[in-house]
PDB file of N, CA and C in Angstrom:
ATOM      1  N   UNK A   1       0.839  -1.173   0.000  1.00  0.00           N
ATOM      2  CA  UNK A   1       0.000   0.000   0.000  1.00  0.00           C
ATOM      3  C   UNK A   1       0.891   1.246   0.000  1.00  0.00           C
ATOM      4  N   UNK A   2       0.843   1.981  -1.044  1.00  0.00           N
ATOM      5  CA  UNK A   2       1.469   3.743  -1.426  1.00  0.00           C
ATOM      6  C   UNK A   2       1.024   4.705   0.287  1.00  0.00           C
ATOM      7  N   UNK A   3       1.865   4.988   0.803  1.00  0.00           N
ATOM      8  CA  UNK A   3       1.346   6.237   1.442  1.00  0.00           C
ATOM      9  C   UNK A   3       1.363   7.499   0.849  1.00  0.00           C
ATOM     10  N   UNK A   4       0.188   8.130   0.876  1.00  0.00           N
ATOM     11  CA  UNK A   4       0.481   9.178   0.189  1.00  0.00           C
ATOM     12  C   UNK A   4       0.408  10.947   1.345  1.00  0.00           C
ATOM     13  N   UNK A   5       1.506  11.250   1.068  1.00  0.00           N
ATOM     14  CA  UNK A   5       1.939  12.671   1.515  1.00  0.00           C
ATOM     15  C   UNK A   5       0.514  13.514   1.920  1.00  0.00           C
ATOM     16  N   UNK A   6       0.264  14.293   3.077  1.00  0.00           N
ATOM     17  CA  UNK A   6      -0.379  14.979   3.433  1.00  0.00           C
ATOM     18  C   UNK A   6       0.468  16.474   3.716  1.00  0.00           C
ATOM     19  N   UNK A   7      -0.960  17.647   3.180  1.00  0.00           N
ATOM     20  CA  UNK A   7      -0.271  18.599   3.760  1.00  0.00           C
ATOM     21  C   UNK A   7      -0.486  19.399   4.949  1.00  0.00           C
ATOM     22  N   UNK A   8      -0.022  20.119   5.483  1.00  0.00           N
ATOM     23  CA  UNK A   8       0.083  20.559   6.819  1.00  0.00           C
ATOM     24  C   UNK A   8       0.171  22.177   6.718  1.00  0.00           C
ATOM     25  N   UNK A   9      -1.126  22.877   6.966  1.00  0.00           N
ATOM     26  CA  UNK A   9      -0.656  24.526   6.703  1.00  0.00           C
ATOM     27  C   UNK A   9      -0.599  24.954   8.614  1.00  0.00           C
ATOM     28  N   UNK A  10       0.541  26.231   8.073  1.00  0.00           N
ATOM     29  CA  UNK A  10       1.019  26.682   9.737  1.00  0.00           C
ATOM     30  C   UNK A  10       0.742  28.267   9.094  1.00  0.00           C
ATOM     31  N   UNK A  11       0.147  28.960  10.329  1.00  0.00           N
ATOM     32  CA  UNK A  11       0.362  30.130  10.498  1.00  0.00           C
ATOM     33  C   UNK A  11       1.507  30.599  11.379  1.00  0.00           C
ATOM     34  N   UNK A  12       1.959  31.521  10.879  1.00  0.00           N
ATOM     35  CA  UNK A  12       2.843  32.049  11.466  1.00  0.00           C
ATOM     36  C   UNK A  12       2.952  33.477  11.948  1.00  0.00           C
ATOM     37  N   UNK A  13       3.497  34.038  13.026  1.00  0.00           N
ATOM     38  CA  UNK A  13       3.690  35.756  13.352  1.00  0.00           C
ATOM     39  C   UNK A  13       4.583  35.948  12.303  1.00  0.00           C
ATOM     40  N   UNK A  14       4.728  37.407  11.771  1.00  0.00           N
ATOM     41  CA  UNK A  14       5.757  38.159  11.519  1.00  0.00           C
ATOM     42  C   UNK A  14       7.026  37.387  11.474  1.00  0.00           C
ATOM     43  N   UNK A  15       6.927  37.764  12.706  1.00  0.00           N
ATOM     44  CA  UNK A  15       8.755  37.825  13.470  1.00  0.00           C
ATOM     45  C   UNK A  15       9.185  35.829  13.089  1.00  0.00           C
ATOM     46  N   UNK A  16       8.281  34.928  13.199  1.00  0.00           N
ATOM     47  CA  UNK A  16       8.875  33.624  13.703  1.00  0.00           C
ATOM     48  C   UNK A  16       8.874  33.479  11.552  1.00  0.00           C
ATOM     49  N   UNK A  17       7.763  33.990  11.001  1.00  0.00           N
ATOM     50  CA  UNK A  17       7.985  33.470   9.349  1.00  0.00           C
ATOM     51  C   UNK A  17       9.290  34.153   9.091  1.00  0.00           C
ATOM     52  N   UNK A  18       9.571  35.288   9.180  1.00  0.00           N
ATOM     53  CA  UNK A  18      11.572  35.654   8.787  1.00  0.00           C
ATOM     54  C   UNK A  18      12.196  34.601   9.155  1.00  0.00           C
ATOM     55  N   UNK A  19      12.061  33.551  10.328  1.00  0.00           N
ATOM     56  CA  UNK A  19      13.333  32.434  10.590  1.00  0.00           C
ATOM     57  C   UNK A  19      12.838  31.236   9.650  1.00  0.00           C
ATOM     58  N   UNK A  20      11.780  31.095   9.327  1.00  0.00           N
ATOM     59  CA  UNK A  20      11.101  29.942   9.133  1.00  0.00           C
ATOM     60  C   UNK A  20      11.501  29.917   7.287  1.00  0.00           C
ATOM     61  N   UNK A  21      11.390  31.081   6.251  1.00  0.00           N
ATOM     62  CA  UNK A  21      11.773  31.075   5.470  1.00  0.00           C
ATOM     63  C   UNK A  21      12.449  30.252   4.704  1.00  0.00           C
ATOM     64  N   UNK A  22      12.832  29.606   3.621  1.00  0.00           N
ATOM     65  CA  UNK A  22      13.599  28.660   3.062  1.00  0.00           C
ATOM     66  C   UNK A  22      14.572  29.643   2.740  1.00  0.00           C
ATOM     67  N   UNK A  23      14.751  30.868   2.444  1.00  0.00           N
ATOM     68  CA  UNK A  23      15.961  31.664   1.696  1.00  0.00           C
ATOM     69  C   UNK A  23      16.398  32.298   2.970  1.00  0.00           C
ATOM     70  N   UNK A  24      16.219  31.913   4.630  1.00  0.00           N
ATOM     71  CA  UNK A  24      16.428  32.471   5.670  1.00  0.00           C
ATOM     72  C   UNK A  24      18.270  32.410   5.684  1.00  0.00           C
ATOM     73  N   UNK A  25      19.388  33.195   5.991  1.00  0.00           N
ATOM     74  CA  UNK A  25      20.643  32.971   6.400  1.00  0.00           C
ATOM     75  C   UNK A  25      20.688  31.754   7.045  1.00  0.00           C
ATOM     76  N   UNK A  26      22.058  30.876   6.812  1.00  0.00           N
ATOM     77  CA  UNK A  26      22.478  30.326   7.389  1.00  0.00           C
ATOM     78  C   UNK A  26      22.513  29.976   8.690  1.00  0.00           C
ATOM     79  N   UNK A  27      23.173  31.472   9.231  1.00  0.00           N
ATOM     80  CA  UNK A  27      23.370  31.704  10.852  1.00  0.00           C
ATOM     81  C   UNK A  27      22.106  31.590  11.666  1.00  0.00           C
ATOM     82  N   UNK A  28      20.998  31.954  11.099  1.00  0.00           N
ATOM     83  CA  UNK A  28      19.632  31.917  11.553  1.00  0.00           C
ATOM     84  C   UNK A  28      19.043  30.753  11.566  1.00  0.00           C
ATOM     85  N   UNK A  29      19.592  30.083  10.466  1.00  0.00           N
ATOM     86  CA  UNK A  29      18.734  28.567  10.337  1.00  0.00           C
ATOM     87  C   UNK A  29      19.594  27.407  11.991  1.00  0.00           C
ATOM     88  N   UNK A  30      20.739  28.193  12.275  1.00  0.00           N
ATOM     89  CA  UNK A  30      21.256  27.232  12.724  1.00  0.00           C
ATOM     90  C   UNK A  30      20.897  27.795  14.081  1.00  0.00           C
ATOM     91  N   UNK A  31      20.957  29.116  14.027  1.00  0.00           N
ATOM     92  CA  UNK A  31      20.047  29.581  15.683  1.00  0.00           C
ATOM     93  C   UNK A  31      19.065  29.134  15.965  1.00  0.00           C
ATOM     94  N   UNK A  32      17.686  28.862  15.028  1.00  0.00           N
ATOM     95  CA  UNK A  32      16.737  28.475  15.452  1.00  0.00           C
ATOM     96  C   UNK A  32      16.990  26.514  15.976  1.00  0.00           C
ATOM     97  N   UNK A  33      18.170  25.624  15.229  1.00  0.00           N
ATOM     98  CA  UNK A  33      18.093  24.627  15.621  1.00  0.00           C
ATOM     99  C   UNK A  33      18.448  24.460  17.037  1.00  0.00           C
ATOM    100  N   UNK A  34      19.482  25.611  17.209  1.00  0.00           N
ATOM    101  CA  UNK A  34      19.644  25.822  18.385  1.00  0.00           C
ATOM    102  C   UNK A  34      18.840  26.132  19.805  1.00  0.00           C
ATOM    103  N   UNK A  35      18.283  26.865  19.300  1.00  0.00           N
ATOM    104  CA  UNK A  35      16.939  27.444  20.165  1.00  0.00           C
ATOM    105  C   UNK A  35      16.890  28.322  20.481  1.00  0.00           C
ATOM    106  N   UNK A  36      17.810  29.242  20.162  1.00  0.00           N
ATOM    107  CA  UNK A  36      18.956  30.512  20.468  1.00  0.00           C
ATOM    108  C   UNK A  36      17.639  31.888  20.041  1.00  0.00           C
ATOM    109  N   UNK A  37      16.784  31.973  19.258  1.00  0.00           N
ATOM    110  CA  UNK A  37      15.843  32.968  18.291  1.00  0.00           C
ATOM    111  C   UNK A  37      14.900  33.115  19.637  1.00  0.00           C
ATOM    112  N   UNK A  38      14.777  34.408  19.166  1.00  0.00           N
ATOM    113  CA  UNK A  38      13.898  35.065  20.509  1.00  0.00           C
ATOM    114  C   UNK A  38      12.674  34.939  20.186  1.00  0.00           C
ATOM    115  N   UNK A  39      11.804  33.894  20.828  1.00  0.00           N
ATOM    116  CA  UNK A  39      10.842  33.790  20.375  1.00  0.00           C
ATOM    117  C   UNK A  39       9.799  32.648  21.115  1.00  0.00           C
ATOM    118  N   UNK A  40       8.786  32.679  21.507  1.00  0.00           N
ATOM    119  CA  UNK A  40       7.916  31.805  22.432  1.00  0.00           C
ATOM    120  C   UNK A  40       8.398  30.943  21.715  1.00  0.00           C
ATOM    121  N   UNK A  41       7.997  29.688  23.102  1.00  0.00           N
ATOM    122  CA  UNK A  41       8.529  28.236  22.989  1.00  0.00           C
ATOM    123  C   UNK A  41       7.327  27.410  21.521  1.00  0.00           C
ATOM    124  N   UNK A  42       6.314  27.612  21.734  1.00  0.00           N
ATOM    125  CA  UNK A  42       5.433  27.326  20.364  1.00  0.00           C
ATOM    126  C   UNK A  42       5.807  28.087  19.057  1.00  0.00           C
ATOM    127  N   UNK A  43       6.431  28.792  18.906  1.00  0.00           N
ATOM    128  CA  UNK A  43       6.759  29.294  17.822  1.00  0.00           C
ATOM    129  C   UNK A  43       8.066  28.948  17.215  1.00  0.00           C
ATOM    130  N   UNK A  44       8.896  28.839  18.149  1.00  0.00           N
ATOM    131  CA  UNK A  44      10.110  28.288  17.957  1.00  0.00           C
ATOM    132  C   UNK A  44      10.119  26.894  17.489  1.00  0.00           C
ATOM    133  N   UNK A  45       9.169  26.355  17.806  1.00  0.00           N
ATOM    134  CA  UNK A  45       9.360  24.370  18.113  1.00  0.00           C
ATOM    135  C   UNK A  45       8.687  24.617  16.375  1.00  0.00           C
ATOM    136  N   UNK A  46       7.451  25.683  16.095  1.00  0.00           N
ATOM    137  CA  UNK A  46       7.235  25.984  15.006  1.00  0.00           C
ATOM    138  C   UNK A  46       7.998  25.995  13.739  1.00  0.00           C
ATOM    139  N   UNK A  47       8.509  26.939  13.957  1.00  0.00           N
ATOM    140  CA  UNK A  47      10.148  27.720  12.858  1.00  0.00           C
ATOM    141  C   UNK A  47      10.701  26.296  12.772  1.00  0.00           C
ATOM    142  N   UNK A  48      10.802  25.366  13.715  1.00  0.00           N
ATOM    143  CA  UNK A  48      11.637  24.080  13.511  1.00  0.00           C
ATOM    144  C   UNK A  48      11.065  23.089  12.574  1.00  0.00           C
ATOM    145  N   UNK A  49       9.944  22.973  12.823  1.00  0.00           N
ATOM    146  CA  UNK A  49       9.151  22.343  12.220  1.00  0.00           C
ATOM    147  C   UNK A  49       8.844  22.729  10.742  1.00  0.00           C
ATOM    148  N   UNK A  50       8.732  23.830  10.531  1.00  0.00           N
ATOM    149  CA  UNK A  50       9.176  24.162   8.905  1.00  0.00           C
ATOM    150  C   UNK A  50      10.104  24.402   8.551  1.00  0.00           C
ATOM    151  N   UNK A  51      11.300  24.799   9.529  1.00  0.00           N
ATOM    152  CA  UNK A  51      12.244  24.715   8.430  1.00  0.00           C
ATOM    153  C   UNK A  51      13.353  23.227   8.002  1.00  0.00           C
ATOM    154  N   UNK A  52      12.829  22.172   8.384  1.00  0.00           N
ATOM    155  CA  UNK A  52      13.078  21.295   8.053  1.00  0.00           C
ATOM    156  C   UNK A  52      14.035  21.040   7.223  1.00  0.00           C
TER     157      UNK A  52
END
């Protein structure tokens, strides 16, 4: 049996879609893995979660 892909829409604030971005800097992508981005704990775990 094929599984087939579901999609998943997220809203986001302002401030957490700039980290979440695919064309986001480097340094940022690696702050947020970090946890380092100023930003509530749901939003952050967020930004992680899309930027995959």
């Amino acid at each position: 049996m094929e599984r087939q892909a579901k999609k998943i829409r997220l809203t986001l604030s302002k401030q957490a879609e700039r980290y979440a971005r695919q064309d986001a800097p480097r340094d940022t992508r690696l702050m947020a893995a970090k946890g380092a981005l100023p930003l509530p704990a749901i939003e952050l775990a967020t930004v992680l979660f899309a930027s995959r």
